[in-house]
Each structure stands twice: as C-alpha cells, then as structure tokens.
C-alpha atoms as a PDB file:
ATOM      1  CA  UNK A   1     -36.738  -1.441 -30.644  1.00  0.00           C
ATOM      2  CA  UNK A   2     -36.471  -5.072 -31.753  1.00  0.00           C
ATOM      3  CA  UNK A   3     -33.045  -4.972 -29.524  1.00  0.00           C
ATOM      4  CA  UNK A   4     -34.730  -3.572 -26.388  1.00  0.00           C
ATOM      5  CA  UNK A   5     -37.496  -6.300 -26.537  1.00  0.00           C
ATOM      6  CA  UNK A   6     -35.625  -8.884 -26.926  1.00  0.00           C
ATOM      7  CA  UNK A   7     -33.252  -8.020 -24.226  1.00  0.00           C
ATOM      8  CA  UNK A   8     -36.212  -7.643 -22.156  1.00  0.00           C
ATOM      9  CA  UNK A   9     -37.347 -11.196 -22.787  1.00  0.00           C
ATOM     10  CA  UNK A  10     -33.888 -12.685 -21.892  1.00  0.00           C
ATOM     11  CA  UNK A  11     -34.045 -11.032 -19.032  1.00  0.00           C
ATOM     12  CA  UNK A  12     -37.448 -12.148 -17.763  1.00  0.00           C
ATOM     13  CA  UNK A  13     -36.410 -15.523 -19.320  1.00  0.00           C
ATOM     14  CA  UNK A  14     -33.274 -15.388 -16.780  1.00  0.00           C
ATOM     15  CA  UNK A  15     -35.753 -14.389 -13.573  1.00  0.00           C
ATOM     16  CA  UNK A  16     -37.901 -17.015 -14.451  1.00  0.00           C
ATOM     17  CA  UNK A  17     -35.423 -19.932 -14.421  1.00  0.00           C
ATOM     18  CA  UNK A  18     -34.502 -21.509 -10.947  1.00  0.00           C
ATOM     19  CA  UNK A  19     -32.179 -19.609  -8.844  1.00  0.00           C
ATOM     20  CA  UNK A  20     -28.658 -21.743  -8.514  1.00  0.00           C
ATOM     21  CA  UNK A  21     -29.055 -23.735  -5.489  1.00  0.00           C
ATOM     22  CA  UNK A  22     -27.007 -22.603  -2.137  1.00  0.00           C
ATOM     23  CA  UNK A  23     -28.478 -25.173  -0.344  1.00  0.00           C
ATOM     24  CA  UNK A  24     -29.333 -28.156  -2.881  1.00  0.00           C
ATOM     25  CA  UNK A  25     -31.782 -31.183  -2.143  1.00  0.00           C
ATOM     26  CA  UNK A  26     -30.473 -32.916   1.359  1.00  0.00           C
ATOM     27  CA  UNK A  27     -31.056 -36.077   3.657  1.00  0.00           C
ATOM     28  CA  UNK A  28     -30.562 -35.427   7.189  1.00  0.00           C
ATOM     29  CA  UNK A  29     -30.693 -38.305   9.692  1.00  0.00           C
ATOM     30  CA  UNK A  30     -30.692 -36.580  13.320  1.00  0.00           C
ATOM     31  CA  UNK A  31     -29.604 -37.864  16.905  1.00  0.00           C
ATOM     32  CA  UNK A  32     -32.255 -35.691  19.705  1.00  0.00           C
ATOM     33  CA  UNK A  33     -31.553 -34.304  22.815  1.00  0.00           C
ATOM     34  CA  UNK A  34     -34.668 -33.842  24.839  1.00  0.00           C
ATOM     35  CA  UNK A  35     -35.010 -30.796  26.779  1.00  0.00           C
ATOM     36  CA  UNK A  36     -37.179 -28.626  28.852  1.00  0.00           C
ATOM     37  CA  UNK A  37     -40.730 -30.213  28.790  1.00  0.00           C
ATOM     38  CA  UNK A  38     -39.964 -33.098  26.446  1.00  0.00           C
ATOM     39  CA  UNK A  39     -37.155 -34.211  28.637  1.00  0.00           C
ATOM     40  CA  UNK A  40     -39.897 -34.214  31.621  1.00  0.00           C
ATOM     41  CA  UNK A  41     -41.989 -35.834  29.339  1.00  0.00           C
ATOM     42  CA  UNK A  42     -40.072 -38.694  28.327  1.00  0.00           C
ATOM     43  CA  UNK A  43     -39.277 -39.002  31.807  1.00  0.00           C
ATOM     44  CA  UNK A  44     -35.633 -37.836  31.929  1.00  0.00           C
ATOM     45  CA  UNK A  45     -34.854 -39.800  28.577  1.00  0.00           C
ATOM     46  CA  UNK A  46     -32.269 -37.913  26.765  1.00  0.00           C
ATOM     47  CA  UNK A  47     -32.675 -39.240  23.521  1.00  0.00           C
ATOM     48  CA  UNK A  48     -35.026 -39.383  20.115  1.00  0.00           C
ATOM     49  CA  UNK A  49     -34.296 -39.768  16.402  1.00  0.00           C
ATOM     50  CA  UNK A  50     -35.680 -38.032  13.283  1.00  0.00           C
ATOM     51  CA  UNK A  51     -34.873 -37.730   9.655  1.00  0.00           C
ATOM     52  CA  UNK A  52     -35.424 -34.259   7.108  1.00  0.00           C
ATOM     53  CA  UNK A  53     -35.189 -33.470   4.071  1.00  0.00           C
ATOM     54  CA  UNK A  54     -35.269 -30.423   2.359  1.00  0.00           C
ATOM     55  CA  UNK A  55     -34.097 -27.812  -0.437  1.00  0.00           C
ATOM     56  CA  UNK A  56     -32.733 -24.389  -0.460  1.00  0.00           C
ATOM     57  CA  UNK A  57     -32.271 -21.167  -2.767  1.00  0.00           C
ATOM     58  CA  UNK A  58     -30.616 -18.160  -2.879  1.00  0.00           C
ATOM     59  CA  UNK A  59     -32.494 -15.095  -2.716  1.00  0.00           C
ATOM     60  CA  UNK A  60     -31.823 -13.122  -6.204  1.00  0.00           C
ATOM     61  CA  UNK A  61     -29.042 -10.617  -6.038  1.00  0.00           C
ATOM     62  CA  UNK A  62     -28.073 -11.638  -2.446  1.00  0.00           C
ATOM     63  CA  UNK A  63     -24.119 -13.015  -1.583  1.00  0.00           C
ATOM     64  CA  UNK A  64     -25.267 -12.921   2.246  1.00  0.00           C
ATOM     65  CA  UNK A  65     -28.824 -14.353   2.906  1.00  0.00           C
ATOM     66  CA  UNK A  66     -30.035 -17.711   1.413  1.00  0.00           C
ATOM     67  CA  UNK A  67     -34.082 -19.560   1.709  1.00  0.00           C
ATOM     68  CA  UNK A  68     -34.698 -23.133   2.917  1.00  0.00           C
ATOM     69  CA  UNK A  69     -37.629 -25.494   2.995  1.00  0.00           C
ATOM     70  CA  UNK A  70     -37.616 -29.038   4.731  1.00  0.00           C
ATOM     71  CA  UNK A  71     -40.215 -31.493   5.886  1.00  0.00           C
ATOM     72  CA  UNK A  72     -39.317 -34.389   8.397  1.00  0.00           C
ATOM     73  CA  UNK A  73     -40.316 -36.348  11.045  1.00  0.00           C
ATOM     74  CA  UNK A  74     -39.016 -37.181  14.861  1.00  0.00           C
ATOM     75  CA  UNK A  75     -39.749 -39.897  17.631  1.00  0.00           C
ATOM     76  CA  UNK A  76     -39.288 -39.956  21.212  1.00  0.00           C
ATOM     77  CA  UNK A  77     -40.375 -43.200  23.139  1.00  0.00           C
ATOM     78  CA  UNK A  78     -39.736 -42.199  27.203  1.00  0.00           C
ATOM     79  CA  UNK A  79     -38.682 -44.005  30.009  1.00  0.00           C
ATOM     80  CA  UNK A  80     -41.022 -44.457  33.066  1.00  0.00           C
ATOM     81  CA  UNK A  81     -41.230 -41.387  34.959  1.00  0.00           C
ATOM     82  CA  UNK A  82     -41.165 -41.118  38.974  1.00  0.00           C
ATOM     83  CA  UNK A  83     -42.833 -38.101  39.410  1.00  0.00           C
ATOM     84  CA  UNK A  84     -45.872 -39.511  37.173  1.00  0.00           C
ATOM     85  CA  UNK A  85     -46.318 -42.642  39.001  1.00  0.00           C
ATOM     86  CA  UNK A  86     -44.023 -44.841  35.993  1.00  0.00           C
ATOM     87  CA  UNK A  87     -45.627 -43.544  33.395  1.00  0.00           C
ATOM     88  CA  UNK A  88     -44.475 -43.979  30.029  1.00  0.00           C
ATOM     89  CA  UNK A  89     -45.370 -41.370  26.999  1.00  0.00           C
ATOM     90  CA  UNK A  90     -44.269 -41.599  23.484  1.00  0.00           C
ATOM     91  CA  UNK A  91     -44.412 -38.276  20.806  1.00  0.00           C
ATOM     92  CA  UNK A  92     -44.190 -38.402  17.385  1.00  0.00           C
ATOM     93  CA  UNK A  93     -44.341 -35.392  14.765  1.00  0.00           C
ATOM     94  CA  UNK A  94     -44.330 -34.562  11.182  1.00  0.00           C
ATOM     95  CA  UNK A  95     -42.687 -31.325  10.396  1.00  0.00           C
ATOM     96  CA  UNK A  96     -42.627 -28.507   7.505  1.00  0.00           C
ATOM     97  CA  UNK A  97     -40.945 -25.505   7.705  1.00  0.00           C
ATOM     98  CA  UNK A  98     -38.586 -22.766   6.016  1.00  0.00           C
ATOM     99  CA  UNK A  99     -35.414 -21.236   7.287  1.00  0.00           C
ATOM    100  CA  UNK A 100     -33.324 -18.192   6.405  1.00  0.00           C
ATOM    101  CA  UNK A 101     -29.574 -19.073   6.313  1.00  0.00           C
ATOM    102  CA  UNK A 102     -27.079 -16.628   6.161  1.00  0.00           C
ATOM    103  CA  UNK A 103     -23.089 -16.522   4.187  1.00  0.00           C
ATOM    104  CA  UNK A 104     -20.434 -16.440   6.183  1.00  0.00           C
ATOM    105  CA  UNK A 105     -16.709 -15.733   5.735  1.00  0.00           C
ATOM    106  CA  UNK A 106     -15.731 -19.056   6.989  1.00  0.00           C
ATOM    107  CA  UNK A 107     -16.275 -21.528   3.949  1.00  0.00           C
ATOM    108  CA  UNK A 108     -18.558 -24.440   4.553  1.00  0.00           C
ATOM    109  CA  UNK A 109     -20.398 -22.608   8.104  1.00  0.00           C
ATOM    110  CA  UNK A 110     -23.653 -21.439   7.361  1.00  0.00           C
ATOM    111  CA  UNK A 111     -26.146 -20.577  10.405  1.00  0.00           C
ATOM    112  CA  UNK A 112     -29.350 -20.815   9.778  1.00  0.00           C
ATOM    113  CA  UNK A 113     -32.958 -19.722  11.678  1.00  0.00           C
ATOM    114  CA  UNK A 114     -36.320 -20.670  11.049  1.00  0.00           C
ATOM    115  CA  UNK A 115     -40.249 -21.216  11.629  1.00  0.00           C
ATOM    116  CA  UNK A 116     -42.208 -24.136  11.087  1.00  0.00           C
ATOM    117  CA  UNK A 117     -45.620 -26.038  11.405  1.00  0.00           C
ATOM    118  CA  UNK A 118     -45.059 -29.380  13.848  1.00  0.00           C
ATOM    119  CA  UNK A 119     -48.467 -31.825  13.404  1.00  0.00           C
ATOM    120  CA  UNK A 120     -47.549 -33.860  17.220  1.00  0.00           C
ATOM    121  CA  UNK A 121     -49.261 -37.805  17.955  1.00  0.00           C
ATOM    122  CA  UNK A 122     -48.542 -37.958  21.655  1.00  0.00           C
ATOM    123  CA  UNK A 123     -49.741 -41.331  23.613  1.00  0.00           C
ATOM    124  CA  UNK A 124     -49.623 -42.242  27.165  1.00  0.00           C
ATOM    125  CA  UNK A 125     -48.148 -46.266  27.022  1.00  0.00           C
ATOM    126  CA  UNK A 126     -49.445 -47.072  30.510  1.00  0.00           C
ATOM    127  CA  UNK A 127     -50.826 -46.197  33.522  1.00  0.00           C
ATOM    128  CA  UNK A 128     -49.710 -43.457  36.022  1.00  0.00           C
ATOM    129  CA  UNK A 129     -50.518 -41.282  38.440  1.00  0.00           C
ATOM    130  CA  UNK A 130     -49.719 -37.813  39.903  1.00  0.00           C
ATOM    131  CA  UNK A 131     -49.621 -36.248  43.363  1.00  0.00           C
ATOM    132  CA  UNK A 132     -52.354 -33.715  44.311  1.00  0.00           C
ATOM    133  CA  UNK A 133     -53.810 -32.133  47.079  1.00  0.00           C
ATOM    134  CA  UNK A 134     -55.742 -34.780  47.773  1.00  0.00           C
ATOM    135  CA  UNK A 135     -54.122 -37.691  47.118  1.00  0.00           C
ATOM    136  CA  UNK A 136     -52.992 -39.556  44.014  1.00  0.00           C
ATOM    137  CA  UNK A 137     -54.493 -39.446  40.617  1.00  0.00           C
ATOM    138  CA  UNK A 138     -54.687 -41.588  37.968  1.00  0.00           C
ATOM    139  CA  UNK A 139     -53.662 -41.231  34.468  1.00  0.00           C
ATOM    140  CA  UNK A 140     -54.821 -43.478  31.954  1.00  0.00           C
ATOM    141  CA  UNK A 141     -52.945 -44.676  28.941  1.00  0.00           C
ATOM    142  CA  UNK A 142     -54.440 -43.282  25.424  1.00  0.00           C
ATOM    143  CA  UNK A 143     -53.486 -40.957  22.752  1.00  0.00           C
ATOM    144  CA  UNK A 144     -53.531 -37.084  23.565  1.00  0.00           C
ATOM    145  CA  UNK A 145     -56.224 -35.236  21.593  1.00  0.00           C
ATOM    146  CA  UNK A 146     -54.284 -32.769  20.358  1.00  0.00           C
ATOM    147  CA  UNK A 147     -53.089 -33.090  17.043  1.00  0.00           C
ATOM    148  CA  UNK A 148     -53.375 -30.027  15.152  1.00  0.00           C
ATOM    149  CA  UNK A 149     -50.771 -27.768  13.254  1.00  0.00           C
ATOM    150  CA  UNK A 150     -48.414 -26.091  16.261  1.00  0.00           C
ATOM    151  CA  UNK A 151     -45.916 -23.236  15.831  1.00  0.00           C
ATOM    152  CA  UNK A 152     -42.272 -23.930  16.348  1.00  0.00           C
ATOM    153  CA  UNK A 153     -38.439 -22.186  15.815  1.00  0.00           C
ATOM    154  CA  UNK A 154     -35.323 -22.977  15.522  1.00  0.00           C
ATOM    155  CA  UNK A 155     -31.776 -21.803  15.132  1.00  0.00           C
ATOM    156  CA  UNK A 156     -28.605 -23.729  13.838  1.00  0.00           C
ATOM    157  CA  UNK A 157     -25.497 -24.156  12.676  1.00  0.00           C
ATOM    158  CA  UNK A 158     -24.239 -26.298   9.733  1.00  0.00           C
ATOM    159  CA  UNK A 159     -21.052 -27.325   8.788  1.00  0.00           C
ATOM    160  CA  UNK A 160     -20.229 -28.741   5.791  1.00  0.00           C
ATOM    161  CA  UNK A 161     -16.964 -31.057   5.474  1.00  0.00           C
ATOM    162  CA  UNK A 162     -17.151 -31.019   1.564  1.00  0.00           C
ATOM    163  CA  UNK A 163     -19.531 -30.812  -1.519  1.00  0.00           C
ATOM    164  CA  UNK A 164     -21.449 -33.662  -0.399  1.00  0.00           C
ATOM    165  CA  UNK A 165     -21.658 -34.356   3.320  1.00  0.00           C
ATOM    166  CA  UNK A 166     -21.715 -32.312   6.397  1.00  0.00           C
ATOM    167  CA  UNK A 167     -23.006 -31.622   9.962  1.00  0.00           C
ATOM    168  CA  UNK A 168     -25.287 -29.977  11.854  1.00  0.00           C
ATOM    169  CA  UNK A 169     -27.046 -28.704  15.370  1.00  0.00           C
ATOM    170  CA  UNK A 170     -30.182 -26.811  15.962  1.00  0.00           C
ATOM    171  CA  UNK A 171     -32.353 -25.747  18.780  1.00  0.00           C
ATOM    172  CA  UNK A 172     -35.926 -26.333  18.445  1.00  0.00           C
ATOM    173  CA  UNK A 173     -39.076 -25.343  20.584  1.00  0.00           C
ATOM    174  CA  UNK A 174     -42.689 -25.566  19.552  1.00  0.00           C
ATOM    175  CA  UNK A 175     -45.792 -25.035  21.233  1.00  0.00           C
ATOM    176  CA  UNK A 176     -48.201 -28.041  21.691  1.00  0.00           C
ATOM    177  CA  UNK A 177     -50.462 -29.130  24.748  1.00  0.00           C
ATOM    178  CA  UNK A 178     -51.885 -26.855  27.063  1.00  0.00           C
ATOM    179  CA  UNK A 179     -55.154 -28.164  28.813  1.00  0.00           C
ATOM    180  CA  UNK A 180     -54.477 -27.698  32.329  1.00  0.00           C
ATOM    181  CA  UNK A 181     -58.279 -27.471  34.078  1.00  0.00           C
ATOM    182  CA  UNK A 182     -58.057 -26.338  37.470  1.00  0.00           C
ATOM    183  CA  UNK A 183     -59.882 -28.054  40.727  1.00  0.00           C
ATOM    184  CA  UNK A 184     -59.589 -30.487  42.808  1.00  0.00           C
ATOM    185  CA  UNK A 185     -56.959 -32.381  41.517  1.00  0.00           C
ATOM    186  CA  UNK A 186     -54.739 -29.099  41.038  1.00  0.00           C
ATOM    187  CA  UNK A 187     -51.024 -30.882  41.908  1.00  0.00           C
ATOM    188  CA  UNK A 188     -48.990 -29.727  44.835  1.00  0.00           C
ATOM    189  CA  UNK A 189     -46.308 -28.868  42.494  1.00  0.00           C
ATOM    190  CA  UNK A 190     -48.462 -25.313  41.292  1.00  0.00           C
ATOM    191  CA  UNK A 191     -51.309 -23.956  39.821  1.00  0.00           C
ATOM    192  CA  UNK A 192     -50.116 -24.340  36.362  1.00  0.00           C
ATOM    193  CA  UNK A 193     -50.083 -28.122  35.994  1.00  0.00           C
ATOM    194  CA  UNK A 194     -47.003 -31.027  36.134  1.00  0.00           C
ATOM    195  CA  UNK A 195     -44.331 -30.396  33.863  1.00  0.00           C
ATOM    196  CA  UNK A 196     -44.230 -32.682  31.260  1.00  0.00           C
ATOM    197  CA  UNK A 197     -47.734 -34.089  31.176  1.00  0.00           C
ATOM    198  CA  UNK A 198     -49.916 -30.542  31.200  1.00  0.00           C
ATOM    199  CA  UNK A 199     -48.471 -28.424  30.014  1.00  0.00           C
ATOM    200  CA  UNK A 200     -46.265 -29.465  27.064  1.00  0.00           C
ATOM    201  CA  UNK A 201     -44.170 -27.232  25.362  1.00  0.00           C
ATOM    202  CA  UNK A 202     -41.405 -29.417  23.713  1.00  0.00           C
ATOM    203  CA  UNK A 203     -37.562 -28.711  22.901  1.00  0.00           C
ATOM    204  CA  UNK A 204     -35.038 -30.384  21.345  1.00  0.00           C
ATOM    205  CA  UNK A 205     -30.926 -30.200  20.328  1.00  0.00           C
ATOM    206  CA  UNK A 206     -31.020 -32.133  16.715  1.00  0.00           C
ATOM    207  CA  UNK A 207     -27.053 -33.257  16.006  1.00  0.00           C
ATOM    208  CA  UNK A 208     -27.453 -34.470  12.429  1.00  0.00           C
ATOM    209  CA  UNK A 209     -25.195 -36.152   9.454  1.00  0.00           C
ATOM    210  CA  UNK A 210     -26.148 -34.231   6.041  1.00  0.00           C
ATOM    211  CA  UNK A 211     -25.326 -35.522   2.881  1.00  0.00           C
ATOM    212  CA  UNK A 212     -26.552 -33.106  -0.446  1.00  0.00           C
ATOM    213  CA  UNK A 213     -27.571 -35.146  -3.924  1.00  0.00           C
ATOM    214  CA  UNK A 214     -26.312 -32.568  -5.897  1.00  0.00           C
ATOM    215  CA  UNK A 215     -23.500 -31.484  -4.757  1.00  0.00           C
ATOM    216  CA  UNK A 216     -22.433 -27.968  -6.189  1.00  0.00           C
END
C-alpha cells in the first residue's frame, strides 16, 4: 500500500514539474514586409522592424505537436502616399500570442501556426487628402482612435542552424480599423472606403534572426 502511494506521489511529483523545453526562452529581432492594407497604408513602403520574445513547451506525451507563447512589438513609419494626397501614417503594436508548432522529420524545421491579441497606435504624420465624388477631402494628421485588443494569425516556418541560433518567416494578418461612414464624401474608388486609410486590415512577412538562451 505504502508502495502504491508513494509511486503515486512520484508520479504527480513528475506531472507537476516543467515539461522539458522544445522551444526554450528566445530573442527574435525581425525584418517586415508590408502587405495587403499595411503596404497601402504605409504608402507602398515595403519595410518595418519588430522584436519577440517568447517560450515554448512540449505538450506531455506528444513527439509531434509542441506549445508556444511570445509577446513583441513592431513599427512601420510610411512613405507619403499619392493616392492620399502625401500623406504619411505610422503603426505601432504590442503583441501576445501562442502558437502550436509541430515535429518534423527534417531536424532543426519546425512550422509553426498561431493566434494572437495585437494592441495597434496608428497616427496620421501630416496632412492629406482623398478623392471623392465631390471633390477632394481632407485628412488631418492625429492618432487613430482605435486602440483596443484586435485578433490576428499567423503561420511560419523556423529553421534552426544549431542549438543556439536560427531563422525564421511567418505570415501575419490581424484585424484592426474599420470605420468607414458612408455619405457624401463616399470615394470614387467604392462604397467600402480607400484601402489603406478605412478600412485597415494589416499583413505582414516577418524574416527574423533567432537566437535561444538555453540552448538544449
């Protein structure tokens, strides 16, 4: 009986420890490609930067599917933009998330897919304006109003050259701004606002360096 118990305590002694670490505490400094509405936004600037870090698990008794969390950040500053007059928007985010990365028989390639929360500070940097059906309008410089918790994905690929360091690339899309009021400035482009000012739905190809502290 004694036997049994205590075998029963190791054991719940063993599930309670930390899992071994597929994916141990990482750095990763990111190069952006702007696409879809953030490349419209950022008027036709390709580029941003960001930085993450995050830690990962694997799932008890699983060889194939491992658990990731990461927070980080991202910045896109935009050229002036001819279809918006020479306007000039900037967007900043922090981000939190958790991804589901998968074994593979090729050592050091892991893909990896995930969800996550993006908190967006978008700001106009000057003035601009917009063709309607009646004429120009104005935009004003300013911050955008929306900055609560948005929805976002993304799927990737990581490669890792040895224990320590490795690469990267993920697609990303989140939701964002969507506050298009219709009437008498509706834009000759359509009824569902100007791409990259109303609405903004923003996507992304992160290329990143990785380098893991602990390095299994």
């Amino acid at each position: 009986m004694r036997n049994g118990i205590a075998l029963g305590l190791a054991g719940l002694a063993v599930c309670a420890l930390p899992v071994r670490a597929e994916q141990p505490d990482y750095l990763r400094l990111s190069a952006l490609s702007t696409q879809g509405d953030l490349r419209a936004y950022a008027g036709g600037k390709a580029f941003g930067h960001g930085f993450e870090v995050g830690h990962g698990l694997n799932v008890p008794g699983s060889e194939v599917i491992g658990l990731g969390v990461f927070a980080g950040f991202l910045k896109v500053t935009g050229d002036a933009s001819a279809p918006m007059g020479g306007l000039r928007q900037s967007l900043e985010a922090w981000r939190v998330g958790g991804d589901v990365r998968f074994a593979t028989p090729l050592e050091g390639l892991t893909p990896y897919a995930g969800i996550n929360l993006n908190y967006f500070s978008g700001k106009r940097l000057n003035s601009g304006s917009i063709l309607t059906y009646d004429g120009r309008y104005a935009i004003t410089p300013g911050p955008y109003g929306e900055r609560g918790a948005k929805f976002g994905f993304r799927i990737g690929l990581e490669y890792r050259f040895n224990r320590a360091w490795g690469a990267s690339v993920d697609f990303n899309h989140s939701e964002w701004y969507d506050d298009y009021a219709k009437g008498d400035h509706e834009p000759m482009t359509g009824d569902r606002g100007v791409k990259g000012l109303n609405p903004i739905n923003p996507s992304w190809l992160a290329f990143s360096v990785q380098y893991r502290f602990k390095a299994l």
